[in-house]
C-alpha atoms as a PDB file:
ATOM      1  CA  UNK A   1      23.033 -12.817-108.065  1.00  0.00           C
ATOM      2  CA  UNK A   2      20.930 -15.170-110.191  1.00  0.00           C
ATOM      3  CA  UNK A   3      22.380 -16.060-113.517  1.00  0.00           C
ATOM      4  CA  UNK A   4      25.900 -14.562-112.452  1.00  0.00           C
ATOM      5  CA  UNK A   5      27.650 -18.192-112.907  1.00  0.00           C
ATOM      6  CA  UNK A   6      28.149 -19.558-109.290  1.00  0.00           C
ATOM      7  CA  UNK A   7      27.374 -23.147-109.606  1.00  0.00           C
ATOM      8  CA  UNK A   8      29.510 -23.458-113.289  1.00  0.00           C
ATOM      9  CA  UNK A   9      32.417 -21.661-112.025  1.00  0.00           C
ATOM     10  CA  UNK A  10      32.684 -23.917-108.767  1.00  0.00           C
ATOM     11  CA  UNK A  11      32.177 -26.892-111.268  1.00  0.00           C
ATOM     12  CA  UNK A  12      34.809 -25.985-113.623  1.00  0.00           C
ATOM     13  CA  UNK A  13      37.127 -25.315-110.688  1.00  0.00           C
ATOM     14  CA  UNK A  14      36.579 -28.614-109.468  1.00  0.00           C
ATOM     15  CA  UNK A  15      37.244 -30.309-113.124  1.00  0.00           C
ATOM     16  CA  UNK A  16      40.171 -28.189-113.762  1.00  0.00           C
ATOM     17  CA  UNK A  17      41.674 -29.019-110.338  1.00  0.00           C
ATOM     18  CA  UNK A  18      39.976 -32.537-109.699  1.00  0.00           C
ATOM     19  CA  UNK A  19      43.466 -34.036-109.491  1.00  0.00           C
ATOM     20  CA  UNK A  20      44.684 -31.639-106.402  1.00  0.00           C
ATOM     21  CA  UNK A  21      41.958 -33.393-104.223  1.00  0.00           C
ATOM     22  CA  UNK A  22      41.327 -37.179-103.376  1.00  0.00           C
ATOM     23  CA  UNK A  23      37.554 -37.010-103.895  1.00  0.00           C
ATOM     24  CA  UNK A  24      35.634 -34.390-105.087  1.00  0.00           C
ATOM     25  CA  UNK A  25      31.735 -34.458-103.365  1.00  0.00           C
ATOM     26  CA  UNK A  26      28.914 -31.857-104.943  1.00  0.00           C
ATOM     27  CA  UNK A  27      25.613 -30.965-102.824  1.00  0.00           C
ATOM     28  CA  UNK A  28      22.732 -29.041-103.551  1.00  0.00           C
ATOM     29  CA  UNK A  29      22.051 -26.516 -99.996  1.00  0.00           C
ATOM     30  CA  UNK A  30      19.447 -24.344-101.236  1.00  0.00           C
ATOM     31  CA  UNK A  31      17.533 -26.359 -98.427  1.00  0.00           C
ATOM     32  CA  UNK A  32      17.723 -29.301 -95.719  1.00  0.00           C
ATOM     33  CA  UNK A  33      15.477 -31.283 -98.387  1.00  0.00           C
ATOM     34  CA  UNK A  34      17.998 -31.320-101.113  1.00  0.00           C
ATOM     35  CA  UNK A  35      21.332 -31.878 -98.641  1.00  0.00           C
ATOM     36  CA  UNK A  36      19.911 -34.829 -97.195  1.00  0.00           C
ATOM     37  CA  UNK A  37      19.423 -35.809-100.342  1.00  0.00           C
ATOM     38  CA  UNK A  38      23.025 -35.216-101.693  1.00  0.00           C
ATOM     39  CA  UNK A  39      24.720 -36.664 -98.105  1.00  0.00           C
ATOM     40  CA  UNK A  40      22.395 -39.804 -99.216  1.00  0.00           C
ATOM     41  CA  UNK A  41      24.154 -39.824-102.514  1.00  0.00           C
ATOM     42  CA  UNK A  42      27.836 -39.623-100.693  1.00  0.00           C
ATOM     43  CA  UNK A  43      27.055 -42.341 -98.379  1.00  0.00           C
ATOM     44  CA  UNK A  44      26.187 -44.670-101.312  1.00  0.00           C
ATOM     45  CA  UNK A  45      28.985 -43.843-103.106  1.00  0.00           C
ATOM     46  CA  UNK A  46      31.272 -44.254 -99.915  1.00  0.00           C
ATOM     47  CA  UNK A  47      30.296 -47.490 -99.438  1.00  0.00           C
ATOM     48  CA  UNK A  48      29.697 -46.922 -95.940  1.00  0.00           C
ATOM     49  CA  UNK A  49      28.116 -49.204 -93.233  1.00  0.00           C
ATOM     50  CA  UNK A  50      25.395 -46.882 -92.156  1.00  0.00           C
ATOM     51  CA  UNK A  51      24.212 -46.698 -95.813  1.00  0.00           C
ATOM     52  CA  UNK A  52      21.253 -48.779 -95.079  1.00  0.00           C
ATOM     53  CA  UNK A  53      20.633 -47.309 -91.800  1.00  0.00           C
ATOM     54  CA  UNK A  54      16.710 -45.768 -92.424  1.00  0.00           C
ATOM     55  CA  UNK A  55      17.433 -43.028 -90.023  1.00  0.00           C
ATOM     56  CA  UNK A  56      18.372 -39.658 -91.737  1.00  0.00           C
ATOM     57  CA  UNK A  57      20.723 -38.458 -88.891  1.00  0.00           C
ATOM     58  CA  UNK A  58      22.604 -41.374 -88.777  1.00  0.00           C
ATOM     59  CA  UNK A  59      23.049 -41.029 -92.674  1.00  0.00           C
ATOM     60  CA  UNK A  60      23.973 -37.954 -92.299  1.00  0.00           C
ATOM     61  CA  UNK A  61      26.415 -38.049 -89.253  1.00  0.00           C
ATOM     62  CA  UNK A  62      28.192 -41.391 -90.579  1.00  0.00           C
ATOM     63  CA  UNK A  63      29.452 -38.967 -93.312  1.00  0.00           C
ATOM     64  CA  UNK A  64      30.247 -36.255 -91.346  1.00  0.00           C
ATOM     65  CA  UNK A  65      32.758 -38.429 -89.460  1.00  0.00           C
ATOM     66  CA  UNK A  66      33.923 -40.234 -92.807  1.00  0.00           C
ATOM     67  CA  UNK A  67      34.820 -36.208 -93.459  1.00  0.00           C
ATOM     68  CA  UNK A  68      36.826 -35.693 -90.055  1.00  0.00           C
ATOM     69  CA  UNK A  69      38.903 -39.118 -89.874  1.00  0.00           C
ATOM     70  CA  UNK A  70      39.168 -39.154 -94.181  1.00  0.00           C
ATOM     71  CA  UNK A  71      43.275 -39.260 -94.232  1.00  0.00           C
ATOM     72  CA  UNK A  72      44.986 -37.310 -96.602  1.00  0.00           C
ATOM     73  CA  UNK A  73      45.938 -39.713 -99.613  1.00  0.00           C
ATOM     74  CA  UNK A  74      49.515 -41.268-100.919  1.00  0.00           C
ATOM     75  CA  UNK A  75      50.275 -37.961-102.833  1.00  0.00           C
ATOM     76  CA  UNK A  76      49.095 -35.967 -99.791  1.00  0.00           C
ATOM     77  CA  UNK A  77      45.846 -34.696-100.649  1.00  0.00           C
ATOM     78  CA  UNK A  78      42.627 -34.117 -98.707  1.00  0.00           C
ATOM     79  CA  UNK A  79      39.014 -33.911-100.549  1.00  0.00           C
ATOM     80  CA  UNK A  80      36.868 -31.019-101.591  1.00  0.00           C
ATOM     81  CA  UNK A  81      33.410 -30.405-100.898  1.00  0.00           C
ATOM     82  CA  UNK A  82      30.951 -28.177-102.796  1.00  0.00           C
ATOM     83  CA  UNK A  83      27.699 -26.651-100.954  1.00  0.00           C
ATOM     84  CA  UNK A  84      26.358 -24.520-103.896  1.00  0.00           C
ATOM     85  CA  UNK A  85      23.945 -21.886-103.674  1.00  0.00           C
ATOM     86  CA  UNK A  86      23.445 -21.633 -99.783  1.00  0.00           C
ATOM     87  CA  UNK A  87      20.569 -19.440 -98.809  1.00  0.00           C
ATOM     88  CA  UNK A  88      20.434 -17.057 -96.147  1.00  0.00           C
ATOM     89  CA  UNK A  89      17.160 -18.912 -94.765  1.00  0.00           C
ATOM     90  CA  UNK A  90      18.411 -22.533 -94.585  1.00  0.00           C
ATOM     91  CA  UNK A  91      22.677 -21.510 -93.441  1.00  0.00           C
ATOM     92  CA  UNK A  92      21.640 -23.081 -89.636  1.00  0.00           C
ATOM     93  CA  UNK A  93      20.480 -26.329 -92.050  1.00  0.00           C
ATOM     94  CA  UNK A  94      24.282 -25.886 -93.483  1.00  0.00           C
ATOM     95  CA  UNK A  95      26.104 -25.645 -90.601  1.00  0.00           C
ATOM     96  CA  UNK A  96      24.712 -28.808 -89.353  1.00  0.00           C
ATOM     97  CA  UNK A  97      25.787 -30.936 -92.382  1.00  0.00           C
ATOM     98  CA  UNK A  98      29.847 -29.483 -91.870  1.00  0.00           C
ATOM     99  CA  UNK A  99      32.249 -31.987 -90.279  1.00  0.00           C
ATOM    100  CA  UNK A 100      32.686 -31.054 -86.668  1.00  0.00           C
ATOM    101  CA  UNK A 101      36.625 -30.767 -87.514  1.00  0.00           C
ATOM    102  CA  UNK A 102      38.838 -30.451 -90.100  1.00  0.00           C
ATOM    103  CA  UNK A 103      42.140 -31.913 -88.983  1.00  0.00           C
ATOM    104  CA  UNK A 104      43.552 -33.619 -91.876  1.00  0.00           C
ATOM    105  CA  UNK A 105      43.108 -30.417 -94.367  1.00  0.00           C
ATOM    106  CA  UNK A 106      40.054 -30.955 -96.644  1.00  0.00           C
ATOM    107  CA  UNK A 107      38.609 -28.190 -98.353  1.00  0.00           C
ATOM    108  CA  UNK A 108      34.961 -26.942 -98.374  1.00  0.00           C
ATOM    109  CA  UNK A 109      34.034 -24.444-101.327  1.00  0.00           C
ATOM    110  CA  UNK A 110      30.577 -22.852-100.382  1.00  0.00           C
ATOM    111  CA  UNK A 111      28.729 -20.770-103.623  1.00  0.00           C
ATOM    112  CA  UNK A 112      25.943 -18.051-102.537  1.00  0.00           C
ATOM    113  CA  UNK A 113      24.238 -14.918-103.653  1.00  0.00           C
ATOM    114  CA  UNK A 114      24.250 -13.706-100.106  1.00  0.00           C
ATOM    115  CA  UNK A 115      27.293 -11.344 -98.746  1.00  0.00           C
ATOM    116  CA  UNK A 116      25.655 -12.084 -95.418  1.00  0.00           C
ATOM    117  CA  UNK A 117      25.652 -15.731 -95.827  1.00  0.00           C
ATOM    118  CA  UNK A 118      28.821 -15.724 -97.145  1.00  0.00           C
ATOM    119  CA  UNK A 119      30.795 -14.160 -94.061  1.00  0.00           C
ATOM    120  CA  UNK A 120      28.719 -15.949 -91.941  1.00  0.00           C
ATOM    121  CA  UNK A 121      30.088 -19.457 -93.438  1.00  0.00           C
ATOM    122  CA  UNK A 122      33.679 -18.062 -93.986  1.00  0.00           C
ATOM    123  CA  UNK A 123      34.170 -16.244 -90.725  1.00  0.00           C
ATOM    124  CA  UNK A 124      37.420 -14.300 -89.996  1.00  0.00           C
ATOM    125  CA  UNK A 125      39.436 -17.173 -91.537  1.00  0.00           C
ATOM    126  CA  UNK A 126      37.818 -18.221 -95.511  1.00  0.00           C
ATOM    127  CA  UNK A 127      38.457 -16.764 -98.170  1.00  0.00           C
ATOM    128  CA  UNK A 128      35.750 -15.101-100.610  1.00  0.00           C
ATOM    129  CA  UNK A 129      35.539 -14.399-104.075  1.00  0.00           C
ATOM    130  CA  UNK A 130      32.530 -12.151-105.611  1.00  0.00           C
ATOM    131  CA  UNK A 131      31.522 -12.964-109.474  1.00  0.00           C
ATOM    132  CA  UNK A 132      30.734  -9.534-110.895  1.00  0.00           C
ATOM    133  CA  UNK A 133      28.736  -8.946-114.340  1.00  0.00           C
ATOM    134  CA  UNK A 134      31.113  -9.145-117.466  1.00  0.00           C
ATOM    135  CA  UNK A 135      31.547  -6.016-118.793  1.00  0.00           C
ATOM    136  CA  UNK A 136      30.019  -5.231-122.770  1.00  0.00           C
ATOM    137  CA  UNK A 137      32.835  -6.716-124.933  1.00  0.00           C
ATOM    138  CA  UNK A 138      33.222  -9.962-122.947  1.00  0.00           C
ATOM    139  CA  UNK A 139      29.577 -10.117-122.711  1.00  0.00           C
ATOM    140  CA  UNK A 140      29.119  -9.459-126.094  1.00  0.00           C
ATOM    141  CA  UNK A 141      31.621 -11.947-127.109  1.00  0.00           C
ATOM    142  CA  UNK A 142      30.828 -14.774-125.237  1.00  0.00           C
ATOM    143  CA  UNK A 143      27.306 -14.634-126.705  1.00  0.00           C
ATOM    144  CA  UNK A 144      29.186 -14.997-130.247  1.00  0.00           C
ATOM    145  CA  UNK A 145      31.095 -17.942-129.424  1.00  0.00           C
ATOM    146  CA  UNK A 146      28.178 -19.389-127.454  1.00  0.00           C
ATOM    147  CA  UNK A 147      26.003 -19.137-130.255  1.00  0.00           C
ATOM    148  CA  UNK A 148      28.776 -19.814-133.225  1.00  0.00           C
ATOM    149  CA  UNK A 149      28.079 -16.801-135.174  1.00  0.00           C
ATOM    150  CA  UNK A 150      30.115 -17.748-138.119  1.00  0.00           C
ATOM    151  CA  UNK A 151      29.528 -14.019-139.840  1.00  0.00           C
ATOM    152  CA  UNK A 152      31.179 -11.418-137.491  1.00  0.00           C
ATOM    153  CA  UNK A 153      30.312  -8.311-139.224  1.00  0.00           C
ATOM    154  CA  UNK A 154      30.323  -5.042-137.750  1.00  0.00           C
ATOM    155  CA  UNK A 155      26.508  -5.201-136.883  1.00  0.00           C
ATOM    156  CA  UNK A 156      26.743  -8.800-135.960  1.00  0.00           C
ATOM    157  CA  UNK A 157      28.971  -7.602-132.822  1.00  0.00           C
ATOM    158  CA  UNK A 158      26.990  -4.449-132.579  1.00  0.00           C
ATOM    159  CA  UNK A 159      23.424  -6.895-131.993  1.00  0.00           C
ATOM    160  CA  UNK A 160      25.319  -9.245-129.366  1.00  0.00           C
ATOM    161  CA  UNK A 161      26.315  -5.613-127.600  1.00  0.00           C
ATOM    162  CA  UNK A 162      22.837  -4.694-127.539  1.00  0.00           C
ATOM    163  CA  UNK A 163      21.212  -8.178-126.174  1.00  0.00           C
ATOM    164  CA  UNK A 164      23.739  -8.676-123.749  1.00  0.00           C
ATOM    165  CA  UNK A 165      22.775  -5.320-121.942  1.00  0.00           C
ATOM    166  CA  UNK A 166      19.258  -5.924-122.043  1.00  0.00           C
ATOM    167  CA  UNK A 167      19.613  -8.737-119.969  1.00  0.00           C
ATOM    168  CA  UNK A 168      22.496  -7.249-117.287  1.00  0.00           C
ATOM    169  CA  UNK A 169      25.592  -8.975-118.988  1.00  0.00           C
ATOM    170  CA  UNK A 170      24.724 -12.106-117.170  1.00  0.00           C
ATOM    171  CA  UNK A 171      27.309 -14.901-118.429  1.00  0.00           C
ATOM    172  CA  UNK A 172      24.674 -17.646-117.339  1.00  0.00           C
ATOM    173  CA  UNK A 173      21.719 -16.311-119.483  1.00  0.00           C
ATOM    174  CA  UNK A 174      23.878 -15.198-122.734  1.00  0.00           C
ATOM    175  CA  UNK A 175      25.170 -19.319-122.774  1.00  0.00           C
ATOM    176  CA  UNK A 176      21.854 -20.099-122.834  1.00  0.00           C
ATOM    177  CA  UNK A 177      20.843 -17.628-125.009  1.00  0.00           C
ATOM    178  CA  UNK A 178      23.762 -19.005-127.094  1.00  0.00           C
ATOM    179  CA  UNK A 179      22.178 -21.834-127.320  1.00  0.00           C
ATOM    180  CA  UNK A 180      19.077 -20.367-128.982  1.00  0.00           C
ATOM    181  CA  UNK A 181      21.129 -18.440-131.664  1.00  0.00           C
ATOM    182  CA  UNK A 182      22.430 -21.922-132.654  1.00  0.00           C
ATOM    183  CA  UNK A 183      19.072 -23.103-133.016  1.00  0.00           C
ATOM    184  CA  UNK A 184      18.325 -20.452-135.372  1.00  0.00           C
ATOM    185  CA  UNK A 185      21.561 -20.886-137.129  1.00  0.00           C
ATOM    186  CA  UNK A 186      23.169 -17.838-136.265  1.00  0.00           C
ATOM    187  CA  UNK A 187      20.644 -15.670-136.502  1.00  0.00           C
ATOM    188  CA  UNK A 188      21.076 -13.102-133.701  1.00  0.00           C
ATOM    189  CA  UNK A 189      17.451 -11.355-134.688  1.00  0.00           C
ATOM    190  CA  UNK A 190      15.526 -14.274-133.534  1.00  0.00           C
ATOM    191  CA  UNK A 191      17.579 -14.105-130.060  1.00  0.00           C
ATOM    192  CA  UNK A 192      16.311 -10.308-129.354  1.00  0.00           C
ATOM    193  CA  UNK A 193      12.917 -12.084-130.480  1.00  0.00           C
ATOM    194  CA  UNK A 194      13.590 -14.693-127.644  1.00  0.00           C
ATOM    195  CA  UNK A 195      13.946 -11.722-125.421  1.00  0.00           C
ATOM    196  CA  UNK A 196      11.092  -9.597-126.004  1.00  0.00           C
ATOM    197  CA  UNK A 197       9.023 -13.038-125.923  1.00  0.00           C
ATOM    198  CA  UNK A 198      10.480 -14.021-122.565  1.00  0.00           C
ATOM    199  CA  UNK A 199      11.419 -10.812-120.812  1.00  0.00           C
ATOM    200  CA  UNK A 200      10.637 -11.833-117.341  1.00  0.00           C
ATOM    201  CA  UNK A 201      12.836 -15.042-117.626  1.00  0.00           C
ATOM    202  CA  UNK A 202      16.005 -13.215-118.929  1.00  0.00           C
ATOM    203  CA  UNK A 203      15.753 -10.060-117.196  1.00  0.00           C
ATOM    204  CA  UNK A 204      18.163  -9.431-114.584  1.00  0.00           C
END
């Protein structure tokens, strides 16, 4: 689901935990487009010989292999990789950008909005995790602390209740919506204004 938090939770899993992994890599596979462009990124940053190469594949396949043969580390860890937000159209485009082994344990952390998708990349062996919507009193308070509503009255709490339902309790759009109350200086009025004005943006 849109707005349910995917891509921030897998980054703040990877900055909690960047120390558990020798090398942390991030890539965009909403399409083949955008994870060329992010294995174009890794080979530049790898250093590698086939970084100058102008054809895509080999760009591509020289860091698929620097995935498979990529030792574990001194303290015995292996590196992460992050495909956020596959889509069900372009997870054929995904599965060609995935090392062809994984044989000295790195880890792959795939994000989606798909169920479908996501068995499909997992198989009988991954492990999933589904974000649900927060319910009304963590929605309703993370709006607060997003926005820094200094004045939590009784009718301040009972106005963050009532935005954060009309948009679905999404965790995404009440940060951002956060950021608009700040703006505004705490004034949760003008963020039901923000709303009405911009329905189809922050709907669910």
């Amino acid at each position: 689901m849109a707005g349910i938090g995917k891509t921030q939770t897998a980054l703040k899993f990877a900055d909690r935990y960047q120390t558990s992994f020798s090398c942390v890599f991030w890539a965009s596979a909403a399409n083949s487009i955008k994870l060329a462009q992010s294995y174009d990124r890794f080979i530049e940053l790898l250093d590698l010989p086939e970084k100058n190469r102008p054809e895509q594949h080999v760009r591509i396949n020289a860091v698929k292999r620097w995935l498979v043969e990529k030792p574990l580390d001194a303290d015995g860890r292996g590196w992460l990789l992050i495909m956020d937000n596959v889509d069900k159209a372009c997870i054929q485009d995904v599965f060609g950008f995935l090392p062809s082994s994984n044989p000295h344990g790195g880890f792959i952390l795939f994000t989606t909005r798909s169920h479908e998708t996501a068995a499909r990349l997992l198989g009988s062996t991954g492990l999933s995790l589904e974000l649900k919507k927060m319910n009304e009193a963590d929605a309703s308070e993370l709006l607060l602390r997003a926005a820094e509503v200094k004045n939590r009255s009784p009718n301040a709490a009972e106005r963050a209740k009532e935005i954060a339902k009309s948009i679905g309790s999404l965790p995404l759009v009440l940060d951002q919506l956060g950021f608009v109350v700040r703006e505004a200086e705490g004034d949760l009025d003008t963020c039901v204004a923000y709303i009405e004005k911009n329905k189809t943006m922050v709907s669910s």
